[in-house]
N, C-alpha and C. Protein backbone atom coordinates (compact mmCIF):
# COMPACT_ATOMS: atom_id res chain seq x y z
N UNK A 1 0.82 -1.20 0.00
CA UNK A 1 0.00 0.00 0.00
C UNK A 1 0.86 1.26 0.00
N UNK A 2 2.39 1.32 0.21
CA UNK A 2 2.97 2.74 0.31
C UNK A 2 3.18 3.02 -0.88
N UNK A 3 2.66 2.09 -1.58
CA UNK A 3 3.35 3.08 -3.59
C UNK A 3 1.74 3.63 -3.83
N UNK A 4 0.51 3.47 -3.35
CA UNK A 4 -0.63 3.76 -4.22
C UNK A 4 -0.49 5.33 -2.57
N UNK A 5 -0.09 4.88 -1.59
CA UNK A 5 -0.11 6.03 -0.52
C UNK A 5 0.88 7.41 -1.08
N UNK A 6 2.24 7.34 -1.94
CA UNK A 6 3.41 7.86 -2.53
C UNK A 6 2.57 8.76 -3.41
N UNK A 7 1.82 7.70 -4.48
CA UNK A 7 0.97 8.43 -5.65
C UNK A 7 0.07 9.36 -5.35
N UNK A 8 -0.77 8.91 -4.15
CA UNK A 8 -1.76 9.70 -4.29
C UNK A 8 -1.26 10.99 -3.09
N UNK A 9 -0.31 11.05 -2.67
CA UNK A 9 0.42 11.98 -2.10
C UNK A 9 1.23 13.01 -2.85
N UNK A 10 2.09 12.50 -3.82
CA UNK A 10 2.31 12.98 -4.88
C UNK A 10 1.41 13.53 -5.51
N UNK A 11 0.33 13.35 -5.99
CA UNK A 11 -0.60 14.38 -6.82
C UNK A 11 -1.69 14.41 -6.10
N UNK A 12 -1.52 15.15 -5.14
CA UNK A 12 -2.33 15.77 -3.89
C UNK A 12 -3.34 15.02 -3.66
N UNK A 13 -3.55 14.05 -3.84
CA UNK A 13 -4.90 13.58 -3.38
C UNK A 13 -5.45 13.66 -1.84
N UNK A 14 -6.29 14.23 -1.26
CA UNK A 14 -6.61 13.51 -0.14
C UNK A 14 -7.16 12.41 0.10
N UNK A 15 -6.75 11.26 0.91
CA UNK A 15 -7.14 10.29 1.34
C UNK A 15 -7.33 9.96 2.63
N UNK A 16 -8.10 8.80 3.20
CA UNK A 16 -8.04 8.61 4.63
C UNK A 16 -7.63 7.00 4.53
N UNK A 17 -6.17 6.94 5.87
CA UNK A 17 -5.98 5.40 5.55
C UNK A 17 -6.78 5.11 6.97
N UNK A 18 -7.37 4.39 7.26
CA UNK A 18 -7.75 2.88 8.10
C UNK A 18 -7.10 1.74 8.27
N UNK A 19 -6.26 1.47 9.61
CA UNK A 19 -5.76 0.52 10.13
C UNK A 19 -6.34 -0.03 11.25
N UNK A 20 -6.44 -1.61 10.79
CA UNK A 20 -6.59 -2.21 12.21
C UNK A 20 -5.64 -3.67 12.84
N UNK A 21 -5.91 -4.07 13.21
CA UNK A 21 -5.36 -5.76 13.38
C UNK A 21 -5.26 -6.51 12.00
N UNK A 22 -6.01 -6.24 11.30
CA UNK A 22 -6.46 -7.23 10.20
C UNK A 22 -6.41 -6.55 9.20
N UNK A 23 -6.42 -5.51 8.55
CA UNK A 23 -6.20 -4.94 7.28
C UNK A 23 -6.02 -3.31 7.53
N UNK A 24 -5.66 -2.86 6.06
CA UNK A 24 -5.35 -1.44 5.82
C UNK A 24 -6.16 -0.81 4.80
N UNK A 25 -6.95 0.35 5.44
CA UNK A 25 -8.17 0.62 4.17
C UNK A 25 -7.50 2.23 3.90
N UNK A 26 -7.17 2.18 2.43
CA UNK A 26 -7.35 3.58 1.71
C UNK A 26 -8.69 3.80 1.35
N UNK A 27 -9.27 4.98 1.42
CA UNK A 27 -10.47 5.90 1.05
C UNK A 27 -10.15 6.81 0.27
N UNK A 28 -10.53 7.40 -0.60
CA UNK A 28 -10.25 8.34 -1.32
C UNK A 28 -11.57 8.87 -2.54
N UNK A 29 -11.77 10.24 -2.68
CA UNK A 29 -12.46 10.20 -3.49
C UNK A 29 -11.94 11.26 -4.91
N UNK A 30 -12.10 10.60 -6.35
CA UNK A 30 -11.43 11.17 -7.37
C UNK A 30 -12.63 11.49 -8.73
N UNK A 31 -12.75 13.01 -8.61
CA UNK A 31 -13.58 13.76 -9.92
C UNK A 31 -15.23 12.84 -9.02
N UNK A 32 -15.38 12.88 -8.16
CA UNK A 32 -16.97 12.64 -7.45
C UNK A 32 -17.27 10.78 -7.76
N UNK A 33 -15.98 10.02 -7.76
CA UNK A 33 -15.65 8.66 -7.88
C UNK A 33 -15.15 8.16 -6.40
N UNK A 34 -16.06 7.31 -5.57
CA UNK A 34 -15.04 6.88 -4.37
C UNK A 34 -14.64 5.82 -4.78
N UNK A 35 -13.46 5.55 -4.11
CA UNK A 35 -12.27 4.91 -4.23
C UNK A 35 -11.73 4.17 -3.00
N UNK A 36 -11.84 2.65 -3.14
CA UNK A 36 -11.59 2.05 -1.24
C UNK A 36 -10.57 1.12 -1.82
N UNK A 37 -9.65 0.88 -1.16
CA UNK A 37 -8.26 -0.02 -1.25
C UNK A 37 -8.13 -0.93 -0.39
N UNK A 38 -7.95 -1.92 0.24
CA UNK A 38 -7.83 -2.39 1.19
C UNK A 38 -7.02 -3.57 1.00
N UNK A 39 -6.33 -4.12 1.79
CA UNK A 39 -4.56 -5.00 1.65
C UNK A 39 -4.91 -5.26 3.28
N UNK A 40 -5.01 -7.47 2.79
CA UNK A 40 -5.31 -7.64 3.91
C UNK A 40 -3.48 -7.90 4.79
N UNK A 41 -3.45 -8.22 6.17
CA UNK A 41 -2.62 -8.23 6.67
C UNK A 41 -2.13 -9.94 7.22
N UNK A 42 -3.53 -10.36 7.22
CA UNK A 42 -3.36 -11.66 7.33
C UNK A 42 -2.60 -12.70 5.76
N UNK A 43 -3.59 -12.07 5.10
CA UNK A 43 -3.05 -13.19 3.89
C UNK A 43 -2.46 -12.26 3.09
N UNK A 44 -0.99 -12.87 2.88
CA UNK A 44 -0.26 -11.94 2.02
C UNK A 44 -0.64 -11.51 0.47
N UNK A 45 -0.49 -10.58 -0.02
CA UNK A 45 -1.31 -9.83 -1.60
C UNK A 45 -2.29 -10.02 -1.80
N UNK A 46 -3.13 -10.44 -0.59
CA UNK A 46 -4.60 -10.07 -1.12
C UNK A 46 -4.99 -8.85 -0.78
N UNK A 47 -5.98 -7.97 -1.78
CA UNK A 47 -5.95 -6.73 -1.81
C UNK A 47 -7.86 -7.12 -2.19
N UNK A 48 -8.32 -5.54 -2.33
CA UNK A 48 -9.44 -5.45 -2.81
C UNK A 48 -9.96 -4.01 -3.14
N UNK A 49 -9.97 -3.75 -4.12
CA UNK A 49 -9.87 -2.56 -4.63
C UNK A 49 -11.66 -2.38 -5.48
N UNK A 50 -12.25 -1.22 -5.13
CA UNK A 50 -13.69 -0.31 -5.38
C UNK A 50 -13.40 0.80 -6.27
N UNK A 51 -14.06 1.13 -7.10
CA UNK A 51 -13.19 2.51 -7.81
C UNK A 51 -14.85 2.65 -8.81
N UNK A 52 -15.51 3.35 -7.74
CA UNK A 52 -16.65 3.61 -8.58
C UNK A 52 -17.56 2.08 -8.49
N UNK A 53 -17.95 1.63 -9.60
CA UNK A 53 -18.78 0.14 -9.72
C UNK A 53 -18.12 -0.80 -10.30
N UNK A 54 -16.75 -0.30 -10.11
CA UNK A 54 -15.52 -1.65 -10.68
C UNK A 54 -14.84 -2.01 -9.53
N UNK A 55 -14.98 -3.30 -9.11
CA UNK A 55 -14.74 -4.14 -7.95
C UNK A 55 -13.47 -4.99 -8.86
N UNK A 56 -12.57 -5.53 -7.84
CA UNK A 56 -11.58 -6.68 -8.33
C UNK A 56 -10.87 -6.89 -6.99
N UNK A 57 -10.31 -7.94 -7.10
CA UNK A 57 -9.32 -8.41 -5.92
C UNK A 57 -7.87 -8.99 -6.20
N UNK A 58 -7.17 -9.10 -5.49
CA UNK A 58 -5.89 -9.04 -5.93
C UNK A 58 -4.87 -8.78 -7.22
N UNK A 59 -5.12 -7.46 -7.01
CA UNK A 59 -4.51 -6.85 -7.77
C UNK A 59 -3.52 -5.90 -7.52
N UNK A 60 -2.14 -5.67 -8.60
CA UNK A 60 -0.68 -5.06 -7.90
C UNK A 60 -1.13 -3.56 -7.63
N UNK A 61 0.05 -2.92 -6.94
CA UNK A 61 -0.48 -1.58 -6.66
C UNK A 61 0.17 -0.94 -8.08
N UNK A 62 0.67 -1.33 -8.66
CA UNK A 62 0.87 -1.02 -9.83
C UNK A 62 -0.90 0.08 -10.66
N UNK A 63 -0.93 -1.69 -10.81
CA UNK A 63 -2.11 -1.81 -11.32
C UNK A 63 -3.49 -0.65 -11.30
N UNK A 64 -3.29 -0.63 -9.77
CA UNK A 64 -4.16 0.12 -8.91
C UNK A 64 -4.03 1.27 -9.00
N UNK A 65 -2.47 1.65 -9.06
CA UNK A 65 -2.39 3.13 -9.80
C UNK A 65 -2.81 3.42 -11.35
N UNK A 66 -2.98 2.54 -11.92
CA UNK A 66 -2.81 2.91 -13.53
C UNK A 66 -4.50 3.23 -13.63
N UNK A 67 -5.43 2.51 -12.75
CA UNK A 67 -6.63 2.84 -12.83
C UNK A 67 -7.01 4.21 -12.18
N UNK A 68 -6.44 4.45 -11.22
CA UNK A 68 -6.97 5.74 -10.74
C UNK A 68 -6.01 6.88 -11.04
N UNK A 69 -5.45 6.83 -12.07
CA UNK A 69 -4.77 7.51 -13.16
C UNK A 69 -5.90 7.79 -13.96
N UNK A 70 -6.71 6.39 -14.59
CA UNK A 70 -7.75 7.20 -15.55
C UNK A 70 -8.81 7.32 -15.31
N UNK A 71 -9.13 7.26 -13.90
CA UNK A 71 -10.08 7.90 -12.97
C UNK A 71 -9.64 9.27 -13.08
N UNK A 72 -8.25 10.29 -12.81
CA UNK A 72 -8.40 11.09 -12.46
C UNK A 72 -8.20 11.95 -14.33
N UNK A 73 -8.48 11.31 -15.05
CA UNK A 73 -7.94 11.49 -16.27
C UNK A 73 -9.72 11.76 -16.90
N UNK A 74 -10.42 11.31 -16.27
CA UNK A 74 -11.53 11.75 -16.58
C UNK A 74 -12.66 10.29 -17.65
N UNK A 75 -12.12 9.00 -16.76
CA UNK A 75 -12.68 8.05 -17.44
C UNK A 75 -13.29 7.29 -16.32
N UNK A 76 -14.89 6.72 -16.78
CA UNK A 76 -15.63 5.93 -15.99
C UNK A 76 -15.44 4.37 -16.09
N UNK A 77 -14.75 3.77 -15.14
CA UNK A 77 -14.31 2.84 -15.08
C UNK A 77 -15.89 1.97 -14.90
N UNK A 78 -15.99 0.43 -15.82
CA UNK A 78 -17.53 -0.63 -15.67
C UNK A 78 -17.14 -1.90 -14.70
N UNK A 79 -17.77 -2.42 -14.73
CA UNK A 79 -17.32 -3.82 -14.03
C UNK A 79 -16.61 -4.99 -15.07
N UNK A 80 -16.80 -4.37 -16.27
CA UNK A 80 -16.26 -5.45 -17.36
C UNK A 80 -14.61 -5.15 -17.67
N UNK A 81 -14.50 -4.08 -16.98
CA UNK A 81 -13.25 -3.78 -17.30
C UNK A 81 -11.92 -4.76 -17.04
C-alpha cells in the first residue's frame, strides 16, 4: 500500500488510511468517484480494490495506480473492465 499512498500523495490527493489488526483501508475520493483499497494483513497480496462500480481483488499496486490515473484522467471505469 505505500506506492498507491506515494501516488496519491504525490498528486495531492486527499485520502483517509484505516488501520486495524487485520487490514489497511485507503479511502479516497477522485472527480466525485469513491475509491476504497484495502490490503489484507493476514493473507499476504490479497488486496481489494472499489473505484466507482468496478470491484476486483488481488490486484498489484501497480495496477491500482494505472486505474486511478484514468479515474483522475476523466474516465468511468464498468465492471467489465
Amino acid at each position: 500500500m505505500s506506492i498507491v499512498k506515494k501516488y496519491l500523495t504525490d498528486k495531492n490527493i486527499p485520502f483517509t488510511e484505516i488501520e486495524n489488526r487485520n487490514e489497511i483501508e485507503i479511502q479516497t475520493e477522485i472527480k466525485g468517484i469513491r475509491c476504497i483499497i484495502r490490503n489484507s494483513r493476514i493473507v499476504n497480496y490479497e488486496t481489494y480494490t472499489k473505484i466507482g462500480s468496478y470491484e476486483a481483488k488481488n490486484q498489484s499496486q501497480a495496477y491500482i495506480i494505472k486505474l486511478l490515473e484514468r479515474v483522475r484522467n476523466g474516465e468511468r471505469l464498468s465492471l467489465n473492465y
